[in-house]
N, C-alpha and C. Protein backbone atom coordinates (compact mmCIF):
# COMPACT_ATOMS: atom_id res chain seq x y z
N UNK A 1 0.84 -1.18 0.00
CA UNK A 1 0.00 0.00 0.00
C UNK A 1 0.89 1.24 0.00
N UNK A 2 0.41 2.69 -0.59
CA UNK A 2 1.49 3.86 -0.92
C UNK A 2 0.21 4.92 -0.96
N UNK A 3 0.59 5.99 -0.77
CA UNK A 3 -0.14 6.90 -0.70
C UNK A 3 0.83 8.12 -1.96
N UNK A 4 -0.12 8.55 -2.89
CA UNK A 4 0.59 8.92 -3.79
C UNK A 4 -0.48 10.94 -3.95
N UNK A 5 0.92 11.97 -3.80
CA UNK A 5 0.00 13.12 -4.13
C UNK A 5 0.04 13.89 -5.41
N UNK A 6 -1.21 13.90 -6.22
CA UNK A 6 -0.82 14.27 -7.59
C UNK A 6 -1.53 15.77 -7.83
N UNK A 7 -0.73 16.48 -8.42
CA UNK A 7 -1.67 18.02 -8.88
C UNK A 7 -1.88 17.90 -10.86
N UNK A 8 -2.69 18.61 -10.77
CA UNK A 8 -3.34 18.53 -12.48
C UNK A 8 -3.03 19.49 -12.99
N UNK A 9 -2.53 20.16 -14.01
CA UNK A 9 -2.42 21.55 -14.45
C UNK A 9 -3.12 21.43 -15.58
N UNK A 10 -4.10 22.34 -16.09
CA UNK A 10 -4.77 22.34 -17.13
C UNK A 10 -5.83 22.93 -17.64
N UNK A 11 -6.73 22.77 -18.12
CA UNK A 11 -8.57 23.41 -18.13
C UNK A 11 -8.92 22.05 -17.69
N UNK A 12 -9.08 22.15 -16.22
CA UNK A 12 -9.24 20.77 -15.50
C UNK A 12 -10.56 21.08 -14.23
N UNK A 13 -10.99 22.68 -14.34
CA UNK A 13 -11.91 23.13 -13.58
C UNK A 13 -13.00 22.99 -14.38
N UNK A 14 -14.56 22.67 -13.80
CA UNK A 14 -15.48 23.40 -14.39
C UNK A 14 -15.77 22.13 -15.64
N UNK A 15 -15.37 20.91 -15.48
CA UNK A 15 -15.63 20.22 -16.43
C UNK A 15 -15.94 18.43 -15.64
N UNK A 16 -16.07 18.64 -14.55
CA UNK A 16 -16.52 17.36 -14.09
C UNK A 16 -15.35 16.62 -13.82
N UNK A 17 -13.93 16.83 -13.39
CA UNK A 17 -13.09 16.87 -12.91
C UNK A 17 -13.29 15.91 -11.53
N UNK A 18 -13.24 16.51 -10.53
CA UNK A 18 -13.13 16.00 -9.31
C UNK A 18 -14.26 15.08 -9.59
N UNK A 19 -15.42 14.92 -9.68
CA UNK A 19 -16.83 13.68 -9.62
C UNK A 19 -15.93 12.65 -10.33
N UNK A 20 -15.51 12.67 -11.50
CA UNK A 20 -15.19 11.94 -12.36
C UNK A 20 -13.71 11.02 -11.33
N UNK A 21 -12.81 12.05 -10.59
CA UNK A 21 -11.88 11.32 -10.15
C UNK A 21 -12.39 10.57 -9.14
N UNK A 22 -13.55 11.24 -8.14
CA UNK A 22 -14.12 10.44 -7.31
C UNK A 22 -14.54 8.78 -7.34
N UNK A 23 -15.15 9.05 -8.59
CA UNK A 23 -15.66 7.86 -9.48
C UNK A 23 -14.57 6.76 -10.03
N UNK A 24 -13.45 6.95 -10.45
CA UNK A 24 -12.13 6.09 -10.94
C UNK A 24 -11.85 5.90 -9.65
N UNK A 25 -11.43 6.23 -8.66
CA UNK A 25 -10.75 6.05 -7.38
C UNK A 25 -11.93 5.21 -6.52
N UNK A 26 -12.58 5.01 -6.78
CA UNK A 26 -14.00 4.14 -6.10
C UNK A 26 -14.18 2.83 -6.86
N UNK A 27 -14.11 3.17 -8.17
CA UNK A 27 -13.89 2.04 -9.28
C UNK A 27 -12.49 0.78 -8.91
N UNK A 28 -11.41 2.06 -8.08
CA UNK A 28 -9.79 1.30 -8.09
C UNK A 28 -10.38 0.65 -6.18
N UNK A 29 -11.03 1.27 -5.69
CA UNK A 29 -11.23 1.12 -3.99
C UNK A 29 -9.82 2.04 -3.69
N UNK A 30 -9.44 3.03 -3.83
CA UNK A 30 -8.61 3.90 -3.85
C UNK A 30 -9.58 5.02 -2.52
N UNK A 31 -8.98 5.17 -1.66
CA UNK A 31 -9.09 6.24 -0.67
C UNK A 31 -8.41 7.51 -0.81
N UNK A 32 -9.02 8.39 -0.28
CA UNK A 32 -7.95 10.00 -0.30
C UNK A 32 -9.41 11.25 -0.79
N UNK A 33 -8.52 12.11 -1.51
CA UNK A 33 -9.95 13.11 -1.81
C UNK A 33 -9.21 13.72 -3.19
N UNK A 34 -9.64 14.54 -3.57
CA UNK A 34 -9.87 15.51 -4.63
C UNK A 34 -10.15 16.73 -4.52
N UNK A 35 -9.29 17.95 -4.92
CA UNK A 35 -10.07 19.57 -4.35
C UNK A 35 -9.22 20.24 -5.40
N UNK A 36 -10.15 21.26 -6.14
CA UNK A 36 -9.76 22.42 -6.56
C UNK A 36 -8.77 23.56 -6.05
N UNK A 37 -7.72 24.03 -6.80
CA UNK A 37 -7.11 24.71 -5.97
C UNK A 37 -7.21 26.35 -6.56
N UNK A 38 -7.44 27.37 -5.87
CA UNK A 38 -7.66 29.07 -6.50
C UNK A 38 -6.73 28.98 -7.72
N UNK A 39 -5.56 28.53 -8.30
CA UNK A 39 -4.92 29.17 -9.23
C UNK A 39 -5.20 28.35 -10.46
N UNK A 40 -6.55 27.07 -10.46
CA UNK A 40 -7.27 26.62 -11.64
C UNK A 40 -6.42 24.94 -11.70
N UNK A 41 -5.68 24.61 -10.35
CA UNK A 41 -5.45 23.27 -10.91
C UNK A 41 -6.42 22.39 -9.48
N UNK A 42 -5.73 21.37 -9.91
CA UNK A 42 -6.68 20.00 -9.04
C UNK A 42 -5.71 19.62 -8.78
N UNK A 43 -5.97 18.98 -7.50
CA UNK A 43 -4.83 18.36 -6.30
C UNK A 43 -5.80 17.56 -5.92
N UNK A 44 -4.99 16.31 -5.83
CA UNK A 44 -5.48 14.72 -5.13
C UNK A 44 -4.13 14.24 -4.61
N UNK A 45 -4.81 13.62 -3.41
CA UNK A 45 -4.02 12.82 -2.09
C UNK A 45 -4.99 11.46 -2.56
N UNK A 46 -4.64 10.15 -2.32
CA UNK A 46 -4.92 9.23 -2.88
C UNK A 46 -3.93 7.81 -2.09
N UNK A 47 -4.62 7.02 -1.51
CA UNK A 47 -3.94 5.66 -1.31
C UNK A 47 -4.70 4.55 -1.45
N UNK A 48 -3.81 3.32 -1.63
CA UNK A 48 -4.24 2.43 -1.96
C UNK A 48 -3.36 1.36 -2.41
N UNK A 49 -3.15 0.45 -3.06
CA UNK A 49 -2.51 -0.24 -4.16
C UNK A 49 -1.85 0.03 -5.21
N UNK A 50 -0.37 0.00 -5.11
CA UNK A 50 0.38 0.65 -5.76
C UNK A 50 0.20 0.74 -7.55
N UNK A 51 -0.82 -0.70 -7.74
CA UNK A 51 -1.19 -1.11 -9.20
C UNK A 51 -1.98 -0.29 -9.50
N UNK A 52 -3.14 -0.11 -8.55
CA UNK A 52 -4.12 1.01 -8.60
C UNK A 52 -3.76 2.31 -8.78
N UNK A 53 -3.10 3.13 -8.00
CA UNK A 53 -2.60 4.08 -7.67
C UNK A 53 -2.53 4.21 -9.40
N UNK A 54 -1.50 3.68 -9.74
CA UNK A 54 -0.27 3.86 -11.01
C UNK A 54 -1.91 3.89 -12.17
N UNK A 55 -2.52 2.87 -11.86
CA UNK A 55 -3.77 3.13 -13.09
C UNK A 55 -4.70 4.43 -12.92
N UNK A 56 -5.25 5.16 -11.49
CA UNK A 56 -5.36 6.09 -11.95
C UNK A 56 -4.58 7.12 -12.24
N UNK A 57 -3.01 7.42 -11.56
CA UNK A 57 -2.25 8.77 -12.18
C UNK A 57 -2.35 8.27 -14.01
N UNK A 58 -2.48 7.32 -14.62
CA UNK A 58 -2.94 7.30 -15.67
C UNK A 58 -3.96 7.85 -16.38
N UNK A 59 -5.01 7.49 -15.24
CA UNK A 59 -6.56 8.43 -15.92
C UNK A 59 -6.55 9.59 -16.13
N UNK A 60 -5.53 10.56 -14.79
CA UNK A 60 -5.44 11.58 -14.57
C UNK A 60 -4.89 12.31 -15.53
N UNK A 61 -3.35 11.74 -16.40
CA UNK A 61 -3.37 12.32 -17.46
C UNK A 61 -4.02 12.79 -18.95
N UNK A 62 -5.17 12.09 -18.60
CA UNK A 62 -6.34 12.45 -19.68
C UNK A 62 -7.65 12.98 -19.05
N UNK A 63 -7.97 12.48 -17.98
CA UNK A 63 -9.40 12.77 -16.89
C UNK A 63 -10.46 12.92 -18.02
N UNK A 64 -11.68 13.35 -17.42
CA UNK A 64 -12.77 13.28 -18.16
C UNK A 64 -12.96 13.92 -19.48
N UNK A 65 -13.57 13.70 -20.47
CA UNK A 65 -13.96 14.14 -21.66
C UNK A 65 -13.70 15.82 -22.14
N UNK A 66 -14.15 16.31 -21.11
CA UNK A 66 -14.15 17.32 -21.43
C UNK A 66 -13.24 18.30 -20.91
N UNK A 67 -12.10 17.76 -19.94
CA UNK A 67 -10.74 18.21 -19.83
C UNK A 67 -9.70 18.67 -20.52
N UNK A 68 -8.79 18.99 -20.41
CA UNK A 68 -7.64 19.47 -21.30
C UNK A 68 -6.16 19.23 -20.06
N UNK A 69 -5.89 18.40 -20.34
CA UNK A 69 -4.87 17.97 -19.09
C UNK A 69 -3.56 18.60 -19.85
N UNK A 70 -2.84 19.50 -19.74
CA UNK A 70 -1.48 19.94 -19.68
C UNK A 70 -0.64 19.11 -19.35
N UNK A 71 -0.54 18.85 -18.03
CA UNK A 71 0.91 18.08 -17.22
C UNK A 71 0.20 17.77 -15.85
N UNK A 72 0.40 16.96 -15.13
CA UNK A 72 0.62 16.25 -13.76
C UNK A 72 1.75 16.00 -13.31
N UNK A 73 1.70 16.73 -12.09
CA UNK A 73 3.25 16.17 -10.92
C UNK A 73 2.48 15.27 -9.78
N UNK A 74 3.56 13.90 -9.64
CA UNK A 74 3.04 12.97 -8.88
C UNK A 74 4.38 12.81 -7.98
N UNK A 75 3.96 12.80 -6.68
CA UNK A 75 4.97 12.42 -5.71
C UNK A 75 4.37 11.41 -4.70
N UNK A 76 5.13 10.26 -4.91
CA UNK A 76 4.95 9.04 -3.51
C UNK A 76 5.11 9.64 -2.31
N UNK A 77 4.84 8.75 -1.31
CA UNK A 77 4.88 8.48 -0.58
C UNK A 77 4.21 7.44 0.83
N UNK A 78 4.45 7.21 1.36
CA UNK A 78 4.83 6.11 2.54
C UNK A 78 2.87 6.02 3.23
N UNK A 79 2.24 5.18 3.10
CA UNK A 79 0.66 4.66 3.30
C UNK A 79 0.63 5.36 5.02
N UNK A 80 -0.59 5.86 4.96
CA UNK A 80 -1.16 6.26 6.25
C UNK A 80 -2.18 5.80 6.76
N UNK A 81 -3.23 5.19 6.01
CA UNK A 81 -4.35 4.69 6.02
C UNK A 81 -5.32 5.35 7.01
N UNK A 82 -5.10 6.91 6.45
CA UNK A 82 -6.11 7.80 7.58
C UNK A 82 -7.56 7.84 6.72
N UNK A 83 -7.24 7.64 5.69
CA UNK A 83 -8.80 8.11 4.54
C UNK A 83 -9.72 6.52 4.67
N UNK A 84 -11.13 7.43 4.99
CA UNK A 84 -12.77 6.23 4.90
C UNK A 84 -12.34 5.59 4.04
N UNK A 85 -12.53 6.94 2.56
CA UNK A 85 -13.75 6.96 1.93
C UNK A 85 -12.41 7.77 0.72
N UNK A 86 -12.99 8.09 -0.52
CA UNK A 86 -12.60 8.81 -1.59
C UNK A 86 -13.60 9.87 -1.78
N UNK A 87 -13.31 11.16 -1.47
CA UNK A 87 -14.24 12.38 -1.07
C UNK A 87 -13.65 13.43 -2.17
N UNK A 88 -14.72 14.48 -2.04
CA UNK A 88 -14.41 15.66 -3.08
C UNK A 88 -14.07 16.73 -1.42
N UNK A 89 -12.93 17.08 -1.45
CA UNK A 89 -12.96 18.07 -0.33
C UNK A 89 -12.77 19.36 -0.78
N UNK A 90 -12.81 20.39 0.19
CA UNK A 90 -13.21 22.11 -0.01
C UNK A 90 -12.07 22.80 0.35
């Protein structure tokens, strides 16, 4: 298990973004959250299964339909197993 934190840079707001990651990360049983950040990117904290993990920073470089994914920075790190649930947080 690894807990992995990834940010989105892109036209990644405003297009079903976070629901959609909610949804892949529920699909993987992937825990953590998803949140918008003021300067227009998306940041996810995320653990689980390192196979998992690695398949969604995959999704992430394309995300939903109507995205425009630029670039993603992903940094590991070491499982905490503090997260329920896979949440959209504020």
């Amino acid at each position: 298990m690894k807990q992995v934190h990834i940010v989105v840079l892109g036209s990644v707001q405003g297009v079903f973004y976070r629901a959609n990651t909610r949804k892949k990360a529920k699909d993987l049983a992937i825990k953590g959250w998803v949140r918008n950040l003021r300067d227009g990117r998306v940041e996810i904290t995320a653990e689980g299964k390192e196979k998992d993990l690695k398949n969604l920073i995959e999704w992430c470089k394309k995300g939903p339909k109507l995205a425009f994914v630029e670039n993603i920075e992903v940094e590991w790190s070491d499982y905490t197993g503090k997260y329920e649930e896979f949440s959209i947080a504020r």
